[in-house]
Protein backbone atom coordinates (compact mmCIF):
# COMPACT_ATOMS: atom_id res chain seq x y z
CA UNK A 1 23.54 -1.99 16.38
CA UNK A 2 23.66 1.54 17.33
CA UNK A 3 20.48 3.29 19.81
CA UNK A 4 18.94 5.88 17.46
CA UNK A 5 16.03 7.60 18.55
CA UNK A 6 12.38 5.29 18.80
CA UNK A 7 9.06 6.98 18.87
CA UNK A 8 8.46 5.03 22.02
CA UNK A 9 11.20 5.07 24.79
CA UNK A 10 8.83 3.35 27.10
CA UNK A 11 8.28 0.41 24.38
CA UNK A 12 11.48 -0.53 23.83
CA UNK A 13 12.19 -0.79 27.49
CA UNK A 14 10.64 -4.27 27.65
CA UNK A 15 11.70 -7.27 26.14
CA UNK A 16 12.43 -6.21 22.62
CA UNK A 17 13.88 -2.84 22.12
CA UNK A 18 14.80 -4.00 18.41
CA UNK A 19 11.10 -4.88 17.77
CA UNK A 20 10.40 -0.98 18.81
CA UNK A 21 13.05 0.70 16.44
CA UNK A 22 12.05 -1.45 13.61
CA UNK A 23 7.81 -0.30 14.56
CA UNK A 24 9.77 3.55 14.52
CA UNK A 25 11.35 2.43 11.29
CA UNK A 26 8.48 1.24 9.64
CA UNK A 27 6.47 4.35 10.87
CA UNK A 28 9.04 6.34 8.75
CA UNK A 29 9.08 4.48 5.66
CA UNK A 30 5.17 3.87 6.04
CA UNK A 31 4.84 8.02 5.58
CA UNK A 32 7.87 8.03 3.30
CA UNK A 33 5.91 5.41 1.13
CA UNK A 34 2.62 7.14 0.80
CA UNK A 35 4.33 10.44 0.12
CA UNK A 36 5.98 8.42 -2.86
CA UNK A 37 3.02 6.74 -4.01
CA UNK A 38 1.33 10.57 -4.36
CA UNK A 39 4.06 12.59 -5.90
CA UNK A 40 4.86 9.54 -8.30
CA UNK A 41 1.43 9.59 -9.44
CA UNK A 42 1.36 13.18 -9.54
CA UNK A 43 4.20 13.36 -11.75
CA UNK A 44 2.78 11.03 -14.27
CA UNK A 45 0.11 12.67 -14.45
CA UNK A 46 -2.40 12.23 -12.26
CA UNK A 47 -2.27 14.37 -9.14
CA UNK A 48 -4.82 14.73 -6.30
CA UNK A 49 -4.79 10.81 -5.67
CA UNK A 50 -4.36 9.28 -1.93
CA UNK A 51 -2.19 6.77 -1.41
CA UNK A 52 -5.38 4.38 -0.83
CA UNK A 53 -6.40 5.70 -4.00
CA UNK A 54 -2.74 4.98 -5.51
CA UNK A 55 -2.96 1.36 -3.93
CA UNK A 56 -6.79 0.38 -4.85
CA UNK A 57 -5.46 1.85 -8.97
CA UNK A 58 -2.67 -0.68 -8.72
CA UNK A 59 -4.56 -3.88 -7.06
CA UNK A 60 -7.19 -2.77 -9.73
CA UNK A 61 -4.64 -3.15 -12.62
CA UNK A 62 -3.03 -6.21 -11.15
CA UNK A 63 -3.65 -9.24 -13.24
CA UNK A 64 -5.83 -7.10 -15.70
CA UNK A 65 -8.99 -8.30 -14.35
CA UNK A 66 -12.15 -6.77 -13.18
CA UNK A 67 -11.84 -7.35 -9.23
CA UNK A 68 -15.29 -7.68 -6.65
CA UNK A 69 -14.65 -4.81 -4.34
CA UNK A 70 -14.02 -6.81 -1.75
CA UNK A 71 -11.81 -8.41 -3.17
CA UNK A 72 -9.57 -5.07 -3.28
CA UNK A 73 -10.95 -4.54 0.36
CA UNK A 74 -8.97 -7.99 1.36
CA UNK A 75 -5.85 -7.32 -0.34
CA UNK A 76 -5.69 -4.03 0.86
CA UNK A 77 -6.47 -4.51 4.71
CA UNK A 78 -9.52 -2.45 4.47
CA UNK A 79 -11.84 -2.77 7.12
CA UNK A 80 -13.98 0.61 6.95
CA UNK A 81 -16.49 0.12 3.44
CA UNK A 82 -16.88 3.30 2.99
CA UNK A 83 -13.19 4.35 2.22
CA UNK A 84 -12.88 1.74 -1.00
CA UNK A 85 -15.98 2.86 -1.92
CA UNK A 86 -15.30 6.53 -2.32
CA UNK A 87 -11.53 5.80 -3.46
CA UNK A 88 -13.15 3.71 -6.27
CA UNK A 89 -16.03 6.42 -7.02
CA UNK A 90 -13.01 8.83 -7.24
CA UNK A 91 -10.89 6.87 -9.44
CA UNK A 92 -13.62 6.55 -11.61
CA UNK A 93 -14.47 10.41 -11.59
CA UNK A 94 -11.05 10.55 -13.04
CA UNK A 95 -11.60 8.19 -16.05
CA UNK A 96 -9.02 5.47 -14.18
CA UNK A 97 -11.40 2.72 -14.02
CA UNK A 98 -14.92 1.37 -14.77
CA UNK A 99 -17.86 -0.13 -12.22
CA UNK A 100 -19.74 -2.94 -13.10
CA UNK A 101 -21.26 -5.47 -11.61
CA UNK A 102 -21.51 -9.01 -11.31
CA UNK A 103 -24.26 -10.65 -9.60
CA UNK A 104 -24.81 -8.48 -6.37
CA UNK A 105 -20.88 -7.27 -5.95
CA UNK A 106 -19.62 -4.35 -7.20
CA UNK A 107 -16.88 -5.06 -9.66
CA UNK A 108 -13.82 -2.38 -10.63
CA UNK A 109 -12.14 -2.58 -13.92
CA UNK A 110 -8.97 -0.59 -15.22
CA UNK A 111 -9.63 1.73 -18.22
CA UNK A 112 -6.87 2.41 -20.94
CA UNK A 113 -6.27 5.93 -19.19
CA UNK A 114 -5.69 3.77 -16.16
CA UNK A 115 -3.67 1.29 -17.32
CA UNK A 116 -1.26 4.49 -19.15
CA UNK A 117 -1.32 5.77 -15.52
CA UNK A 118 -0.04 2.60 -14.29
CA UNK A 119 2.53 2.56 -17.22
CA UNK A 120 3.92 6.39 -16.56
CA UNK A 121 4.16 5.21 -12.54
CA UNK A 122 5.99 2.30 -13.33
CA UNK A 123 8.56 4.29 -15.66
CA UNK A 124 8.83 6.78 -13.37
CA UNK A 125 9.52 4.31 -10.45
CA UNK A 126 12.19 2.48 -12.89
CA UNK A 127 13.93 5.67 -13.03
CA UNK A 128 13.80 7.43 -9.90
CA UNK A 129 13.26 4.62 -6.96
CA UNK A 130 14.37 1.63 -8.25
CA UNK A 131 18.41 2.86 -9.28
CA UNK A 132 18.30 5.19 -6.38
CA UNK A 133 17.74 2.49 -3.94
CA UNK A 134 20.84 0.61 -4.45
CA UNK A 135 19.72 -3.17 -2.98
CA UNK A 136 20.55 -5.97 -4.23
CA UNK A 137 17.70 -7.90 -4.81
CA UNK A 138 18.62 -10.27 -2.31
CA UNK A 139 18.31 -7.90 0.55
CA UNK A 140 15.03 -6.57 -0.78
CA UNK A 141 13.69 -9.90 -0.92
CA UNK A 142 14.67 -11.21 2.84
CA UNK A 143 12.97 -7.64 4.18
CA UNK A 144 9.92 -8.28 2.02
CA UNK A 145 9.83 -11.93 4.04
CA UNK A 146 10.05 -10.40 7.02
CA UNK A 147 7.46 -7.80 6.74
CA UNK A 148 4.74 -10.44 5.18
CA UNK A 149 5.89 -12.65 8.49
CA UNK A 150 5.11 -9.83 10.93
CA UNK A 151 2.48 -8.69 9.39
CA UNK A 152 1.13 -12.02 10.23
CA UNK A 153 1.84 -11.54 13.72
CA UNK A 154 0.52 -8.09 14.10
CA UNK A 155 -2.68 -9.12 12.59
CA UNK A 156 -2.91 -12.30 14.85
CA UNK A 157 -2.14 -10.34 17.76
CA UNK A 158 -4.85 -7.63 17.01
CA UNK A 159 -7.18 -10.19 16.93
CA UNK A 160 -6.06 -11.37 20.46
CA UNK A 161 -6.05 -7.83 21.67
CA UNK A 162 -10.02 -7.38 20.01
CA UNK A 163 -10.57 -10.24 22.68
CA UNK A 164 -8.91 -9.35 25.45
């Protein structure tokens, strides 16, 4: 394995440097990511979305099933109210989804402009991500492993660290 540049020289002087260039990898590709997730769902149509925005449209649309707002909070890692809640106010300012409620929670539903949204993102991602990428499934599918696995540990370990 070749020494490219790290964010964090001083990191990657201890006891895993490879643990360090993947964190400088997945700093890249984090940023690469939500500059996707914008300019894809710019081009189909509906620009001036976040990536949380982006994200919380998609969980929404998963399953095609009103979700609890916390329930998008949990999938989505977050912690801070406030942020779903104006993502979600926005989303629906743009005709993307419905509030409701049921009981005392907050629910989000996808509306038909949503869901043709979702459509035009997933076309576009068919066509310009998905051949451009050239993995084989395989390889796409031991990285996705390995990412849900250290996410694991990085949340575990934050938790120590809240402690310590």
């Amino acid at each position: 394995m070749s020494r490219g540049p790290t964010s964090s020289a001083h990191l990657a002087a201890g006891a895993s440097p490879a643990l360090s260039e993947f964190e400088f990898g997945l700093i890249l590709c984090s940023a690469a990511f939500g500059r996707w997730m914008t300019g894809c769902m710019a081009a189909a149509g509906q620009p001036g979305l976040s990536a949380t925005e982006v994200l919380i449209l998609h969980t929404v649309r998963h399953r095609d099933r009103p979700k609890r707002l916390a329930e998008v909070m949990r999938v989505q890692g977050i912690e801070d109210a406030h942020i779903a809640r104006y993502a979600v106010r926005k989303l629906a300012a743009a005709g993307l989804v419905t509030l409701g409620r049921a009981g005392k929670e907050q629910t989000v539903t996808v509306t038909p402009e949503g869901l043709a949204a979702c459509q035009r993102y997933h076309e576009l991602r068919e066509a310009l991500l998905v051949r451009a990428t050239g993995q084989d499934e395989a390889a796409l599918r031991d990285a996705a492993v390995l990412l849900r696995a250290l996410s694991g540990a990085y949340d575990q370990a934050a938790r120590t660290a809240a402690t310590v």
